[in-house]
N, C-alpha and C. Protein backbone atom coordinates (compact mmCIF):
# COMPACT_ATOMS: atom_id res chain seq x y z
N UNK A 1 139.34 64.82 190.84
CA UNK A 1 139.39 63.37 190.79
C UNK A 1 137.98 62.84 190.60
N UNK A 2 137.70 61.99 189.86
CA UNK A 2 136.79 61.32 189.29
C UNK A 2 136.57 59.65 190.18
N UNK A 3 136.11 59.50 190.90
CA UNK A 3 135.77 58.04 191.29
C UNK A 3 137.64 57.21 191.79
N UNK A 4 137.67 56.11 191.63
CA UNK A 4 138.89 55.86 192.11
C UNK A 4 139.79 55.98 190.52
N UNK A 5 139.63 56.15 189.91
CA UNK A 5 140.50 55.61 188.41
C UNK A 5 140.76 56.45 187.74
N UNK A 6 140.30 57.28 188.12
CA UNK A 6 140.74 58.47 186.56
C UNK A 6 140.18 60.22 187.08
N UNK A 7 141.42 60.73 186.62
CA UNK A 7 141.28 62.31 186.92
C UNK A 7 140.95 63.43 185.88
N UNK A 8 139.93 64.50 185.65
CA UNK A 8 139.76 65.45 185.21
C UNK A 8 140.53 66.64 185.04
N UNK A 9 141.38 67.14 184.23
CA UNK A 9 142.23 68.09 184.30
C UNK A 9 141.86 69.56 183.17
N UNK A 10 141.51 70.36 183.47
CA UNK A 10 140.77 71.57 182.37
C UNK A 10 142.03 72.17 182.11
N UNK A 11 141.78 72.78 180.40
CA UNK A 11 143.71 73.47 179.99
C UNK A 11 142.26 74.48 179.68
N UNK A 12 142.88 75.55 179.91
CA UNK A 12 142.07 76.83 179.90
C UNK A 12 142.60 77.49 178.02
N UNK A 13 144.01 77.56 178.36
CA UNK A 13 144.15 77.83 177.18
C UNK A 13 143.80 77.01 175.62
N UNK A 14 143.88 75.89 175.71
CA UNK A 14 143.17 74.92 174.68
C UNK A 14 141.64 74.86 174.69
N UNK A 15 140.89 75.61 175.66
CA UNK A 15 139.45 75.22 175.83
C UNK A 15 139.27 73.96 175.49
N UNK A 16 139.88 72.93 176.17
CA UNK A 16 139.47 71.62 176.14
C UNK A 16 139.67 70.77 177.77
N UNK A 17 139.19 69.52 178.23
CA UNK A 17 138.91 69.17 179.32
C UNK A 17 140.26 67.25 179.50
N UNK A 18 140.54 67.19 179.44
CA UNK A 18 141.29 66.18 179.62
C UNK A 18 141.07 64.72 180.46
N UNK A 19 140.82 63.94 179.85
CA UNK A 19 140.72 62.49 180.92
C UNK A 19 142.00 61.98 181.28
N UNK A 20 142.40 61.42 182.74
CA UNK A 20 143.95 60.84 182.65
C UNK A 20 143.30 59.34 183.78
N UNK A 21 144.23 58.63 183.76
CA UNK A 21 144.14 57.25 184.70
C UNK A 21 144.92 57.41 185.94
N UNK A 22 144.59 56.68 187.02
CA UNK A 22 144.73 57.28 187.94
C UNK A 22 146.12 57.60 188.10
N UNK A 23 147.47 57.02 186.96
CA UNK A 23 148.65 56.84 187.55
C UNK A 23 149.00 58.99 187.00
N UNK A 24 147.98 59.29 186.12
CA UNK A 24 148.41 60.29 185.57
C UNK A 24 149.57 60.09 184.58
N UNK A 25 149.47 58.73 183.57
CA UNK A 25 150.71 58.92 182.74
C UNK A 25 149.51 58.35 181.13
N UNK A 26 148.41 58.14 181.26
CA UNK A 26 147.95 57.83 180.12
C UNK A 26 146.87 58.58 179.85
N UNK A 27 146.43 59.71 179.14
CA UNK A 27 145.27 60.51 178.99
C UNK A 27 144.26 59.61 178.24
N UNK A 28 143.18 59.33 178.73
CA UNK A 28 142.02 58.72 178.68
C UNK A 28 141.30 59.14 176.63
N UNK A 29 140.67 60.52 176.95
CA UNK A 29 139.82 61.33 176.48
C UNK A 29 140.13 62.62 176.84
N UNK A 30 139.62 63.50 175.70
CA UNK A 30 139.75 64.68 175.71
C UNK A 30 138.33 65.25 175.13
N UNK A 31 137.47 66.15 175.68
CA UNK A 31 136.48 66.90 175.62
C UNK A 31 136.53 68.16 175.25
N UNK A 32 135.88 68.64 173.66
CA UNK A 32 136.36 69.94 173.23
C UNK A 32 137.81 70.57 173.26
N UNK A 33 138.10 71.20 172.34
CA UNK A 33 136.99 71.86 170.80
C UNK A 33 137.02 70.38 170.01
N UNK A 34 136.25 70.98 168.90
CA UNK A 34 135.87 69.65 167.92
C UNK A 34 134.40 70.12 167.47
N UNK A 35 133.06 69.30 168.00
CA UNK A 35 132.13 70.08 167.61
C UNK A 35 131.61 71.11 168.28
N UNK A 36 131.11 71.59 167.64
CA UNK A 36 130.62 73.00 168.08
C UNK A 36 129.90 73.14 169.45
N UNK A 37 128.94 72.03 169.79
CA UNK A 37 128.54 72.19 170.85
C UNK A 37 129.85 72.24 171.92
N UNK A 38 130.17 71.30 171.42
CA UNK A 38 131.37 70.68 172.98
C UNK A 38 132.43 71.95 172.69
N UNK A 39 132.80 73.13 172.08
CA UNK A 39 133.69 73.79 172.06
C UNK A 39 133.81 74.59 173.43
N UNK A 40 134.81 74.69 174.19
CA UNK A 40 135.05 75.35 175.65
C UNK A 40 136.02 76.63 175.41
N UNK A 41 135.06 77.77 176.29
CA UNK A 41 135.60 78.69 176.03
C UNK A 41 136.13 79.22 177.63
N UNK A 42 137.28 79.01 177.73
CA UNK A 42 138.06 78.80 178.77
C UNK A 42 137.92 78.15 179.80
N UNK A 43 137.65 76.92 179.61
CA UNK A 43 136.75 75.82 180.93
C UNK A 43 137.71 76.26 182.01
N UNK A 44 137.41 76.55 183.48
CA UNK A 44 138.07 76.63 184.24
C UNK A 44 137.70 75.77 185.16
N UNK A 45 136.38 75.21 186.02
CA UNK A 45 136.38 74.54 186.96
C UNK A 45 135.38 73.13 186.57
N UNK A 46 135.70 72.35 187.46
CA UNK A 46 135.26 71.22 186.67
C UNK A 46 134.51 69.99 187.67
N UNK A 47 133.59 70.01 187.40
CA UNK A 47 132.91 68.87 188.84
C UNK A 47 131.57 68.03 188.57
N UNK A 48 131.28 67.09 189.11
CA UNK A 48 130.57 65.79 188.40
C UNK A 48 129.26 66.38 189.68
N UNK A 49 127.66 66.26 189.17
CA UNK A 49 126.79 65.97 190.14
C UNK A 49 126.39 64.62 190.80
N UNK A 50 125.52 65.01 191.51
CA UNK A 50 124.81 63.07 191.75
C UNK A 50 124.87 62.46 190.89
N UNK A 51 124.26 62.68 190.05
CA UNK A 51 123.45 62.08 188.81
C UNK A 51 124.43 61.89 187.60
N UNK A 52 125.66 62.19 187.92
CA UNK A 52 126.60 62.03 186.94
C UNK A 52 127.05 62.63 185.80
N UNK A 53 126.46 63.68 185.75
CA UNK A 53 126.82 65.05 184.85
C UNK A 53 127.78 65.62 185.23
N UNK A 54 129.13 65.85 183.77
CA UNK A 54 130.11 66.87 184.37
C UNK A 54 129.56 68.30 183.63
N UNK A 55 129.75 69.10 185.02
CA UNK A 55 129.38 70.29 184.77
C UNK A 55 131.17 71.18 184.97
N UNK A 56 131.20 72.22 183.61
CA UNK A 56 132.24 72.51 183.67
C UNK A 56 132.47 74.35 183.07
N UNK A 57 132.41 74.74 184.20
CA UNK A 57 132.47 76.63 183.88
C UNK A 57 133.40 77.16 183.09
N UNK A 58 132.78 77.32 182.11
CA UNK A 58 133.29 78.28 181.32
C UNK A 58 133.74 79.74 181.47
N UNK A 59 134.85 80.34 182.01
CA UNK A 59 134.64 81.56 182.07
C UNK A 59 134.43 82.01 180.96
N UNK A 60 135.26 82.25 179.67
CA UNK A 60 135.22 83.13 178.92
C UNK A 60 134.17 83.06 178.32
N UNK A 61 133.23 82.04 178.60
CA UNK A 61 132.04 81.96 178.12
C UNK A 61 130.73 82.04 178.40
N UNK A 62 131.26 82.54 180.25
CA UNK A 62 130.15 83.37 180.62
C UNK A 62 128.25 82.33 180.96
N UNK A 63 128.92 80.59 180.85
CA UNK A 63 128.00 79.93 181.03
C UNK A 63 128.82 78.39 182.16
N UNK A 64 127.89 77.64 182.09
CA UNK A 64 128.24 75.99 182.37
C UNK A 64 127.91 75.30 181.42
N UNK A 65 128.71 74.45 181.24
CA UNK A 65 128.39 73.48 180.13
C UNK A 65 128.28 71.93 181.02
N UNK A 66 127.16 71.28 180.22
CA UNK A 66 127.06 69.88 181.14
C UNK A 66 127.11 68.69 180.16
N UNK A 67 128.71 67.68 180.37
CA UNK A 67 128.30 66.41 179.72
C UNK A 67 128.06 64.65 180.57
N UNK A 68 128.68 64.35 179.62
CA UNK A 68 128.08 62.96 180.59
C UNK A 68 129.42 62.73 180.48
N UNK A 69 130.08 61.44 181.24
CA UNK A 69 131.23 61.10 181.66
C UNK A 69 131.52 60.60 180.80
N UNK A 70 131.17 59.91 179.52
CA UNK A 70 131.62 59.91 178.41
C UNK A 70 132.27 60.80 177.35
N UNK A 71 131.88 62.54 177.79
CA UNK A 71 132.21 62.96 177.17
C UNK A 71 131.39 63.65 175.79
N UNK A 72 130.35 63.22 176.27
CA UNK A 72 129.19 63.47 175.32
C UNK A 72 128.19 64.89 175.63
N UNK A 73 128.51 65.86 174.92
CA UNK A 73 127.61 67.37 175.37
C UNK A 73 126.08 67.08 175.36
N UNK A 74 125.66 67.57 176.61
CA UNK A 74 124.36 67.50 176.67
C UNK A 74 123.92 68.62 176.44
N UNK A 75 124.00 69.85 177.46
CA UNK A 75 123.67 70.92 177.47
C UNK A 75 124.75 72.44 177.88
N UNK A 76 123.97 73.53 177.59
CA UNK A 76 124.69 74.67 178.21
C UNK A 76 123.74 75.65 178.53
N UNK A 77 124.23 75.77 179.71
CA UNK A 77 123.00 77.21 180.77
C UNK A 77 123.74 78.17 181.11
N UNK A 78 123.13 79.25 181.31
CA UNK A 78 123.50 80.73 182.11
C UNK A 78 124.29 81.53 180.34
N UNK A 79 124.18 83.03 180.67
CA UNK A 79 124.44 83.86 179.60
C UNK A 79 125.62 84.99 179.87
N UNK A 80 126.01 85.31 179.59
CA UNK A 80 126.69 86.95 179.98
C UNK A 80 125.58 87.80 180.51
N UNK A 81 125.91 88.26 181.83
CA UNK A 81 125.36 89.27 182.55
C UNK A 81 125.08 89.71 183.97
N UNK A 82 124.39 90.10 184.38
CA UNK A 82 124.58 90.00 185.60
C UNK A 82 123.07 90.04 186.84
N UNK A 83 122.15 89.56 185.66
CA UNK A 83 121.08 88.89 186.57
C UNK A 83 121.17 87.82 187.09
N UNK A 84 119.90 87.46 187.56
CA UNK A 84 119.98 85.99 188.20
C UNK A 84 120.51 84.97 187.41
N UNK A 85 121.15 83.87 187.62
CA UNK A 85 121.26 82.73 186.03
C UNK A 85 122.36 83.43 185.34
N UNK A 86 122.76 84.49 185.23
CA UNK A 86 123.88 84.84 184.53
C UNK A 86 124.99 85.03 185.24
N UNK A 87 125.85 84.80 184.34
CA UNK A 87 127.60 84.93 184.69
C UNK A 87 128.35 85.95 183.94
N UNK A 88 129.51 86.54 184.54
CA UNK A 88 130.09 87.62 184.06
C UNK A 88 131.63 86.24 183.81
N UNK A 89 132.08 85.41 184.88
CA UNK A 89 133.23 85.05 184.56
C UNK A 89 133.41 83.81 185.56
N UNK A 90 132.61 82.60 185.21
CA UNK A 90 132.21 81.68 186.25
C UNK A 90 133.40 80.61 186.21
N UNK A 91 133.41 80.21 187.68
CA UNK A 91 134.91 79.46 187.81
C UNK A 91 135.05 78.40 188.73
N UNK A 92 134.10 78.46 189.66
CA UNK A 92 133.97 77.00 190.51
C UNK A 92 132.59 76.46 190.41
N UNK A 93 132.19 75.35 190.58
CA UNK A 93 130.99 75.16 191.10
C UNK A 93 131.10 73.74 192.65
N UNK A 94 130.23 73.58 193.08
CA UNK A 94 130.31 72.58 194.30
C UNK A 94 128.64 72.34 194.36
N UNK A 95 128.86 71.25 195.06
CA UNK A 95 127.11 70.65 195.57
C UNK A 95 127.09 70.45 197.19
N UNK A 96 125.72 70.61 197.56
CA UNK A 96 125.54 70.18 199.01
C UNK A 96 125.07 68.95 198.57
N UNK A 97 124.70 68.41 199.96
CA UNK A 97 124.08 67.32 200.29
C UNK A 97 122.64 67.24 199.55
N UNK A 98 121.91 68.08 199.64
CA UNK A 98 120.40 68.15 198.88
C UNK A 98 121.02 68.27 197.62
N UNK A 99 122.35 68.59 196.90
CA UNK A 99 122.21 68.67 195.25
C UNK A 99 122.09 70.07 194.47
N UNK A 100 121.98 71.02 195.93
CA UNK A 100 121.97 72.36 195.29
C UNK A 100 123.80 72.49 195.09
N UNK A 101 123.72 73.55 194.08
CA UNK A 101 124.76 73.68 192.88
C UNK A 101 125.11 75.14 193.42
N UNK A 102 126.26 75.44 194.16
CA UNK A 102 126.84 76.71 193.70
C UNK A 102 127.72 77.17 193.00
N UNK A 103 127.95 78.32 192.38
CA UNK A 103 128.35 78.70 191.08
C UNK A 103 129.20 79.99 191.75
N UNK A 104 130.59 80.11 191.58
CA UNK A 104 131.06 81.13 192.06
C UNK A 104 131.80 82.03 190.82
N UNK A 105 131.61 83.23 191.18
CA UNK A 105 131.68 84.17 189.60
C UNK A 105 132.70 85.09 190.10
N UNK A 106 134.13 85.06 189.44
CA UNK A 106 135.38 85.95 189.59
C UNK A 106 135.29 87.37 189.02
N UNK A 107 134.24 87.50 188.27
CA UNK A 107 134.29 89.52 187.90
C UNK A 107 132.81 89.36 188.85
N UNK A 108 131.77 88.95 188.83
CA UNK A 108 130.90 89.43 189.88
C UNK A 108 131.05 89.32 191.12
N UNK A 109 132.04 88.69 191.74
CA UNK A 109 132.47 88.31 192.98
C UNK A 109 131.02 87.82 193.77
N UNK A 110 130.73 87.07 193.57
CA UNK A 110 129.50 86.36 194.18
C UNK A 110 129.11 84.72 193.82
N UNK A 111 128.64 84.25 194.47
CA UNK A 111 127.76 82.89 194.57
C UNK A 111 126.60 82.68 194.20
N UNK A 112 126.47 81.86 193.05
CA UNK A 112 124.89 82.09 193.03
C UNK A 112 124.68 80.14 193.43
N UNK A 113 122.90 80.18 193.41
CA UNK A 113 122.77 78.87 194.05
C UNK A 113 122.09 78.80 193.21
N UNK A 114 121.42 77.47 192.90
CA UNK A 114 121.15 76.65 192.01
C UNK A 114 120.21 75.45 192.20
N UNK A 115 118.56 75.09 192.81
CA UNK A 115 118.19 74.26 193.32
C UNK A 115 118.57 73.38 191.87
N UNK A 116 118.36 71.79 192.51
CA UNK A 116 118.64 70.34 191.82
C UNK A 116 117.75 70.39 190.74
N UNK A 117 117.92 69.83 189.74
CA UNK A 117 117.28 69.63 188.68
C UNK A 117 116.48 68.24 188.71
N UNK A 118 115.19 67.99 188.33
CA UNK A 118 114.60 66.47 188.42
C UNK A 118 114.98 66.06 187.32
């Protein structure tokens, strides 16, 4: 859920991200595929920071992708692998109170953390 009005819903199989209103009967927007940046390769988890970035894990893609609530691709971080910063098959993320970002990874079975970005 997004603020009071409108909900976020990820279709894994479409690699695309869905906007709906709060009654859930009118889809807003839809985020990826289309251009290349914004293409989602199995978005699975999906969550907004402070600052208003949706950040949205890609498993099959082995990264996060971050847009703005418009819907507009900003960026994409983390790679296939299994160092620090990398993901094998990433699927939740959450924030604390300070803004740190954890990232929970279903084939590495682990958490990674993430200090806030300025």
């Amino acid at each position: 859920r997004v603020g009071q009005d409108k909900y976020w819903v990820t279709d894994t199989r479409r690699g695309c991200v869905f906007e709906w209103d709060k009654d859930m009967k009118s889809k807003l927007k839809r985020f990826g595929p289309g251009a290349r940046d914004s293409y989602l390769r199995q978005p699975w988890g999906i969550k907004v920071d402070r600052n208003g970035h949706v950040i949205i894990a890609e498993s099959e893609g082995s990264c996060l992708s971050v847009f703005s609530t418009e819907g507009s691709f900003h960026y994409r971080f983390g790679s296939r692998g299994s160092d620090e910063g990398q993901f094998l098959s990433p699927r939740h993320t959450e924030f604390d109170d300070e803004g740190c970002m954890y990232v929970s990874d279903w084939t590495r079975r682990d958490i990674q953390v993430f200090q806030p970005m300025i």
